[in-house]
Protein backbone atom coordinates (compact mmCIF):
# COMPACT_ATOMS: atom_id res chain seq x y z
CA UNK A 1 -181.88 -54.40 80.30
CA UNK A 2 -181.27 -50.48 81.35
CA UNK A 3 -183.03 -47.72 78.70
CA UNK A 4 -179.85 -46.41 77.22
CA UNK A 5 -180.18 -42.03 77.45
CA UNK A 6 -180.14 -40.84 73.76
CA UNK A 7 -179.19 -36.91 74.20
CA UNK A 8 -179.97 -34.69 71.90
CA UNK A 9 -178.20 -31.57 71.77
CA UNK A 10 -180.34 -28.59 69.11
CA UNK A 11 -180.70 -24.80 69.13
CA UNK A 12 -183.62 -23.80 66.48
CA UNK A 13 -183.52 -26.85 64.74
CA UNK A 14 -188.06 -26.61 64.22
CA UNK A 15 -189.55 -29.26 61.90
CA UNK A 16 -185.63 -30.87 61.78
CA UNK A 17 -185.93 -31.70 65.96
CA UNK A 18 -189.52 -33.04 65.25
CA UNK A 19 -188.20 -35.12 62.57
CA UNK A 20 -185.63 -36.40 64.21
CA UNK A 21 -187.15 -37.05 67.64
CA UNK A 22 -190.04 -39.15 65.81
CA UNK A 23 -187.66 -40.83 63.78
CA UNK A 24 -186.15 -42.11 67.23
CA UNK A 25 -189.69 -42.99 68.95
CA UNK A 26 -190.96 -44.48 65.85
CA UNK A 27 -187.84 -46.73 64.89
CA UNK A 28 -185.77 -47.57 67.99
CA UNK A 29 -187.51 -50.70 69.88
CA UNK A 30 -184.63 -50.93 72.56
CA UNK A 31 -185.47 -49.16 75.80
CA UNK A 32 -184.57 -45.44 76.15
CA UNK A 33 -185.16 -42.93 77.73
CA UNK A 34 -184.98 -39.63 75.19
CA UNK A 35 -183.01 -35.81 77.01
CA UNK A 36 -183.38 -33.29 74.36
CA UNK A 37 -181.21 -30.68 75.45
CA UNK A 38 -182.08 -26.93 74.21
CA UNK A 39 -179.40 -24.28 73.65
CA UNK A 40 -181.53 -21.35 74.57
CA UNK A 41 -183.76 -21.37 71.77
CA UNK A 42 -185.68 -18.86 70.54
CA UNK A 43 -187.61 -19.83 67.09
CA UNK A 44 -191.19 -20.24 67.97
CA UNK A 45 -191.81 -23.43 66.01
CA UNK A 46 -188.82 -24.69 67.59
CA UNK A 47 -190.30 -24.24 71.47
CA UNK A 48 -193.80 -25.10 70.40
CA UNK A 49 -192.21 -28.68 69.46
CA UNK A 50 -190.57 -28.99 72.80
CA UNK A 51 -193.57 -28.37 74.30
CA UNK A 52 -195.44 -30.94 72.67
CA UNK A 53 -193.00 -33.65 73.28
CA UNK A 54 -192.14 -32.75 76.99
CA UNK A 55 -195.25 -34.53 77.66
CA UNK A 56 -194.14 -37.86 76.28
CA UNK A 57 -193.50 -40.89 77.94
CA UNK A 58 -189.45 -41.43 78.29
CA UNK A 59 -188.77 -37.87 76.82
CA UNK A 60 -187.29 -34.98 78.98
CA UNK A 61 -186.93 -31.79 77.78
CA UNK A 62 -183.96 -28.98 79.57
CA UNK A 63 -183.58 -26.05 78.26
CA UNK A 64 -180.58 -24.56 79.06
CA UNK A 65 -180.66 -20.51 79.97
CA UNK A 66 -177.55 -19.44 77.55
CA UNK A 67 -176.41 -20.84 74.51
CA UNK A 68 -173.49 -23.39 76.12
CA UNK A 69 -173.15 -26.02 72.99
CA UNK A 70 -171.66 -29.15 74.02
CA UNK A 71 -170.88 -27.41 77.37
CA UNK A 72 -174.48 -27.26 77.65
CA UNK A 73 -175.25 -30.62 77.59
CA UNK A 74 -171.96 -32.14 79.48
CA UNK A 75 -173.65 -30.87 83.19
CA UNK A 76 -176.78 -32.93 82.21
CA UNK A 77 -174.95 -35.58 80.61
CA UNK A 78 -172.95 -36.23 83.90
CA UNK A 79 -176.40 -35.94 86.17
CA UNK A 80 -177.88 -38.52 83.84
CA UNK A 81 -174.70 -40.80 83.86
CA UNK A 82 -174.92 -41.01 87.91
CA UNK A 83 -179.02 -41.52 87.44
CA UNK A 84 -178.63 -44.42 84.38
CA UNK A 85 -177.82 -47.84 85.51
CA UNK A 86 -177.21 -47.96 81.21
CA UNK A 87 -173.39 -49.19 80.49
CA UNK A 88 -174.10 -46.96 77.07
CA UNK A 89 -175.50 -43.86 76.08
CA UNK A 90 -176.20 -42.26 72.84
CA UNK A 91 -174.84 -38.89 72.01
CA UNK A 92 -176.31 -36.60 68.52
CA UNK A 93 -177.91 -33.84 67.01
CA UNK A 94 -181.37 -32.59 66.57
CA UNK A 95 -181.41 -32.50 62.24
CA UNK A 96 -180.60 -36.68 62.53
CA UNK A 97 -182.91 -38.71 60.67
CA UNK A 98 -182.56 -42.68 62.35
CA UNK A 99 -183.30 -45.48 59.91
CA UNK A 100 -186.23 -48.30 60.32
CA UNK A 101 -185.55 -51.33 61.88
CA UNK A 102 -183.95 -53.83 59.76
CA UNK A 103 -183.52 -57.24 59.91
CA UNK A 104 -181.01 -56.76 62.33
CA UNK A 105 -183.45 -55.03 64.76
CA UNK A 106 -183.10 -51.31 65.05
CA UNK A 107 -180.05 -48.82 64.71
CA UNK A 108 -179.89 -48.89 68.54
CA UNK A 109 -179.77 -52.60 68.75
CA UNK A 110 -177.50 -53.07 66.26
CA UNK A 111 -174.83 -50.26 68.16
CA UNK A 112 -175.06 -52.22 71.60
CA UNK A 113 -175.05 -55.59 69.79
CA UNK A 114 -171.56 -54.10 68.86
CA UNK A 115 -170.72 -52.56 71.96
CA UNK A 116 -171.58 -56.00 73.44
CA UNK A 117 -169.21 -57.38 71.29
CA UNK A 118 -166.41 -55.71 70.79
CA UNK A 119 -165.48 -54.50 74.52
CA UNK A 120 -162.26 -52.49 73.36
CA UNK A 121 -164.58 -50.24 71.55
CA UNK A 122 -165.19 -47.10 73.64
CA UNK A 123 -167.29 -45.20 71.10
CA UNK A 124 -169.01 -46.23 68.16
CA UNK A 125 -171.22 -44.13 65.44
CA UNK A 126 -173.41 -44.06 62.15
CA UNK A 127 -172.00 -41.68 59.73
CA UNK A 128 -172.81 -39.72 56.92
CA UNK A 129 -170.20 -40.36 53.58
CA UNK A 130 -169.48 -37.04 51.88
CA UNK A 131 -169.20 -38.98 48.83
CA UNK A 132 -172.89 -39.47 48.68
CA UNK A 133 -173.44 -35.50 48.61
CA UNK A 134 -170.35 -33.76 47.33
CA UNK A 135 -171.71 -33.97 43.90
CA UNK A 136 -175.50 -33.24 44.58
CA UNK A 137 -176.27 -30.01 44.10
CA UNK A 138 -179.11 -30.26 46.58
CA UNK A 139 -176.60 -30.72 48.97
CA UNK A 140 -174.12 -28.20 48.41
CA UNK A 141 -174.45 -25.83 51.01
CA UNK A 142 -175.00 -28.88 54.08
CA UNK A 143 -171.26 -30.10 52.47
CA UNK A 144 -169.73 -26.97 52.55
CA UNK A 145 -170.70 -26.43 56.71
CA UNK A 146 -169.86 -29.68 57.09
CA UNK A 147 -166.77 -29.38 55.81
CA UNK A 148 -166.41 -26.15 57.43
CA UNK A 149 -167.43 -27.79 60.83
CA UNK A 150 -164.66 -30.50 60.62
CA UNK A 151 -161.94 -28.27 59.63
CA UNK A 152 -162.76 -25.76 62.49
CA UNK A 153 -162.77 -28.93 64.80
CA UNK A 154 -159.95 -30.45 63.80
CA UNK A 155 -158.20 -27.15 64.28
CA UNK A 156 -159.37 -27.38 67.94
CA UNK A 157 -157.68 -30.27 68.58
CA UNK A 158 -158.98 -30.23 72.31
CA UNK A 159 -162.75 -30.57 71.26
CA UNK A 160 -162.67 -33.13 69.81
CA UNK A 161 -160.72 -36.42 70.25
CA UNK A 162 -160.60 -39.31 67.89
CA UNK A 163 -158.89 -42.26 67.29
CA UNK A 164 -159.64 -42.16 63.43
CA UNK A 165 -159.92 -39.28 61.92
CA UNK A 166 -161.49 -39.90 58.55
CA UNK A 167 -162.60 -36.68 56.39
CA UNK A 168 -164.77 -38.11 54.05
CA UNK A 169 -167.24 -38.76 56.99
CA UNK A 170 -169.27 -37.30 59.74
CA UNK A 171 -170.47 -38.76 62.99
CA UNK A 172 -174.37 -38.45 62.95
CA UNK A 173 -175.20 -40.32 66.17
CA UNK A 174 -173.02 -42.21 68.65
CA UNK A 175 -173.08 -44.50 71.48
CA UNK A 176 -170.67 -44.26 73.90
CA UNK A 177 -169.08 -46.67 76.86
CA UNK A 178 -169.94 -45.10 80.28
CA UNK A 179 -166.88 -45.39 82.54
């Protein structure tokens, strides 16, 4: 069994990245290997938390020298691709929280159990349901630039490619087919 390559793409995300990044060495038991992949940061908690965990096993940290977005992670992401013998890899953000294992085994196990599964499936994703924070007030402002986010991508048709296109929900982490 390959480590799948979870990529995390974050610019000054701070104490979110550390969450997130222990989140996914704490609860994901199937084999990874972790690229966190920095937009030119510049927030000093933010680069004082890549420091720290570009020292851990199965994490690699590249920061990019300009602020490329999803450009700046698709020259790594092909590198790794060549590198992986993984048939999968896992694509998401640096503020994503990823659940304990369940009885199921963990998030990642449960996505390539899927895969595994279902071989006409080229990408597959947990999401987050607007329902459960349109009305919160805590909430309010992460709804509104998600919304935001989805309209502006939608509108940019060439971005971002979907075969369901649901608006009530947003893709948190996915794993993808390699071809």
């Amino acid at each position: 069994m390959n480590p799948i390559p979870i990529f995390i793409m974050t610019r000054n995300d701070g104490v979110y990245l550390q969450d997130c990044l222990n989140s996914i060495l704490k609860n994901t038991v199937y084999p990874f290997n972790l690229y966190v992949i920095d937009n030119n940061s510049s927030d000093k908690l933010h680069l004082k938390i890549l420091e720290e965990y570009k020292t851990r096993q199965n994490v690699t940290v590249i920061r990019n020298k300009s602020n490329l977005w999803v450009l700046g992670l698709n020259k790594h992401l092909e590198k790794v691709k060549k590198e992986s013998g993984s048939s999968y890899f896992v694509l998401t953000d640096g503020d994503i929280i990823f659940p304990e294992p369940g009885l199921n085994g963990c998030w990642l196990t449960q996505l390539v159990i899927y895969m595994d599964t279902y071989k006409c499936i080229g990408k597959i994703g947990m999401s987050l349901n607007w329902d459960s924070i349109r009305d919160d007030p805590f909430y309010e402002e992460i709804y509104e630039q998600e919304k935001n986010y989805i309209i502006t991508i939608k509108n940019r048709k060439s971005l971002y490619i979907t075969s369901r296109y649901n608006r009530s929900y947003i893709s948190l982490g996915l794993v993808y087919r390699r071809i």
